[in-house]
C-alpha atoms as a PDB file:
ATOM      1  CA  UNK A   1    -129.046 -58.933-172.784  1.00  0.00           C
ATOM      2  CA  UNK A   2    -128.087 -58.132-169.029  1.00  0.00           C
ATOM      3  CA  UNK A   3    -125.014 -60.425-169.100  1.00  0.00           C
ATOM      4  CA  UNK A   4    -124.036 -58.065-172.298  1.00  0.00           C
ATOM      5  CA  UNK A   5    -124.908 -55.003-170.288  1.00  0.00           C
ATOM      6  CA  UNK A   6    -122.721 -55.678-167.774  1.00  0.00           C
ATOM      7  CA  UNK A   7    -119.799 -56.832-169.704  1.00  0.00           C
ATOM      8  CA  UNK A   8    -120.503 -53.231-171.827  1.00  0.00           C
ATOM      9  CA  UNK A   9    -120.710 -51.324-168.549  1.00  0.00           C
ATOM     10  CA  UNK A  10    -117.320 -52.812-167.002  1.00  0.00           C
ATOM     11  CA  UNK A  11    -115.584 -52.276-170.014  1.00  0.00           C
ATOM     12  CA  UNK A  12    -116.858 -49.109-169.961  1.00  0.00           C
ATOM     13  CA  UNK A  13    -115.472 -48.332-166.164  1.00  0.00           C
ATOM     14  CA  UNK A  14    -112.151 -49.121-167.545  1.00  0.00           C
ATOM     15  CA  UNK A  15    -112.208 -46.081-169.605  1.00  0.00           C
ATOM     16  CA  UNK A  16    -109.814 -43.297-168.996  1.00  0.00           C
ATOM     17  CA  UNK A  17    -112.118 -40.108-167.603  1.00  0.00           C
ATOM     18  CA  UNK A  18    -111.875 -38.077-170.921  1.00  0.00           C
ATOM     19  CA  UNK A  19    -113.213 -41.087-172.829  1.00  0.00           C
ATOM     20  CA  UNK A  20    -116.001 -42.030-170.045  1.00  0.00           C
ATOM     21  CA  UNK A  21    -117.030 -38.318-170.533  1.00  0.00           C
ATOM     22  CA  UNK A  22    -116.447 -38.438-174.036  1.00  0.00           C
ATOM     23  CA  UNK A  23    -118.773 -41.949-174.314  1.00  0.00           C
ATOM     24  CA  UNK A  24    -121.745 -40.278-171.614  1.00  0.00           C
ATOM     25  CA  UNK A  25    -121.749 -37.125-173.659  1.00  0.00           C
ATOM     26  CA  UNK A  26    -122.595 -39.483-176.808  1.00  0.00           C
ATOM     27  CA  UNK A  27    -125.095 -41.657-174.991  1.00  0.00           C
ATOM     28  CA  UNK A  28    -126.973 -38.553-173.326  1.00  0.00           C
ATOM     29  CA  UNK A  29    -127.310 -37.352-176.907  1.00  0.00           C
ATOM     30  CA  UNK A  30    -128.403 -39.902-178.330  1.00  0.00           C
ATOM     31  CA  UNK A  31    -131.260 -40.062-175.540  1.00  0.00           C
ATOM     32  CA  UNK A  32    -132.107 -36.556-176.346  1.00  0.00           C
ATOM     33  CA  UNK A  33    -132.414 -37.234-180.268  1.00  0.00           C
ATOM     34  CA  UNK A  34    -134.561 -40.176-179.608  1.00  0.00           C
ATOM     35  CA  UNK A  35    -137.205 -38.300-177.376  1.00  0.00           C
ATOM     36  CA  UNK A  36    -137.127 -34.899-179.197  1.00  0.00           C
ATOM     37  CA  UNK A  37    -140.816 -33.780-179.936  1.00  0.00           C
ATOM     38  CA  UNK A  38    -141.039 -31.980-183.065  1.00  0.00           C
ATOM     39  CA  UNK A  39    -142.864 -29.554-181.732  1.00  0.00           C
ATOM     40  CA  UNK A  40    -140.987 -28.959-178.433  1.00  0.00           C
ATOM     41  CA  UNK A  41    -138.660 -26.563-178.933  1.00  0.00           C
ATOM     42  CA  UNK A  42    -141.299 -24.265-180.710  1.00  0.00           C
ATOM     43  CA  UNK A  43    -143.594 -24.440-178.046  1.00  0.00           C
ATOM     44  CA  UNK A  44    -141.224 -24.038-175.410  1.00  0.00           C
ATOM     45  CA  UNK A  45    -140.146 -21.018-177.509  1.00  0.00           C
ATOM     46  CA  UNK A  46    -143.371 -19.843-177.118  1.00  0.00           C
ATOM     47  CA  UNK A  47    -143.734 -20.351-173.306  1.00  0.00           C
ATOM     48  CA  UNK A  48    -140.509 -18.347-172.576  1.00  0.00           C
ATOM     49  CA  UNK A  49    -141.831 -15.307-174.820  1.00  0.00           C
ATOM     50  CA  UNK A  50    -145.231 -14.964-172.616  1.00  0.00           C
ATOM     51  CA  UNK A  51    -143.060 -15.753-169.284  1.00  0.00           C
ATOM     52  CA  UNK A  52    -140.560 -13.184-170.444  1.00  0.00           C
ATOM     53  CA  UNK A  53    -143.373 -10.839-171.579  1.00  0.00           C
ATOM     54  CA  UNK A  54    -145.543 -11.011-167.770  1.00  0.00           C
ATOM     55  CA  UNK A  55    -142.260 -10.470-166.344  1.00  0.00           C
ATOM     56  CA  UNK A  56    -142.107  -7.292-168.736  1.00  0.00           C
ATOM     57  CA  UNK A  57    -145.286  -6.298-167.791  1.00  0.00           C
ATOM     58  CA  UNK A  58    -145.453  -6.501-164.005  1.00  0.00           C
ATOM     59  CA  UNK A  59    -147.762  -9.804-164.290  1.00  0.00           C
ATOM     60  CA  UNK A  60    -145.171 -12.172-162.678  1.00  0.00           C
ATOM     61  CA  UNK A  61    -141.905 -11.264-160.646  1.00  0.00           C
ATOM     62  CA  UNK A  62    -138.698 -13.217-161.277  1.00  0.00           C
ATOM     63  CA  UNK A  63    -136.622 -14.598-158.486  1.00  0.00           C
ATOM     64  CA  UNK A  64    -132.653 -14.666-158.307  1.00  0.00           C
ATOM     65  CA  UNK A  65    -131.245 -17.913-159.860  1.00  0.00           C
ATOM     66  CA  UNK A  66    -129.371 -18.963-156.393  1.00  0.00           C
ATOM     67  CA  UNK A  67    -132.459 -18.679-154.835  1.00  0.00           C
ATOM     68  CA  UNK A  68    -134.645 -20.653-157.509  1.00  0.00           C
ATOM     69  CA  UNK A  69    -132.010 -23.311-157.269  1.00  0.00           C
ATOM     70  CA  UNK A  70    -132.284 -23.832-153.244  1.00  0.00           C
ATOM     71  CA  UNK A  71    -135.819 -24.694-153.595  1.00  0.00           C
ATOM     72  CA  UNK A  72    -135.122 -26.925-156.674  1.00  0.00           C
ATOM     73  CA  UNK A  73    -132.915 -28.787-154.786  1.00  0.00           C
ATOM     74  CA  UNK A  74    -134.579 -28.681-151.519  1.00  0.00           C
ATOM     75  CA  UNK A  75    -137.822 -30.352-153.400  1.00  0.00           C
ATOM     76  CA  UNK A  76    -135.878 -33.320-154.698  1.00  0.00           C
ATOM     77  CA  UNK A  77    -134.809 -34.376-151.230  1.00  0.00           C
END
């Protein structure tokens, strides 16, 4: 199985960008169809209504994206 891997993988590498982009599009999709709770999407449709409703309300305060990101990125190092 690794020995086909590999070969898959090189062959792969050999690919012109638009088709390496084309093929990780596909394979990230594929990932995402595999994993997909049913249920996800509702609930997370229901989370962002009650975030977006405290925020309404004065309950929570949003921050600017940039700033959101910085700290994001800053955790992962």
């Amino acid at each position: 199985m690794r020995a086909m891997l590999k070969k898959l993988e090189d062959e792969a590498m050999r690919l012109p960008a638009r088709s390496r982009a084309r093929l990780a599009e596909r394979l990230l999709a594929s990932l995402d169809e595999e994993s997909t709770d049913p249920d996800a999407e509702r609930l997370w449709s229901v989370e962002a209504e009650r975030r977006a409703q405290e925020i309404a309300s004065g309950r929570a305060k949003g921050i600017p994206a940039g700033k959101a990101l910085t700290k994001a990125r800053a955790a992962l190092r």
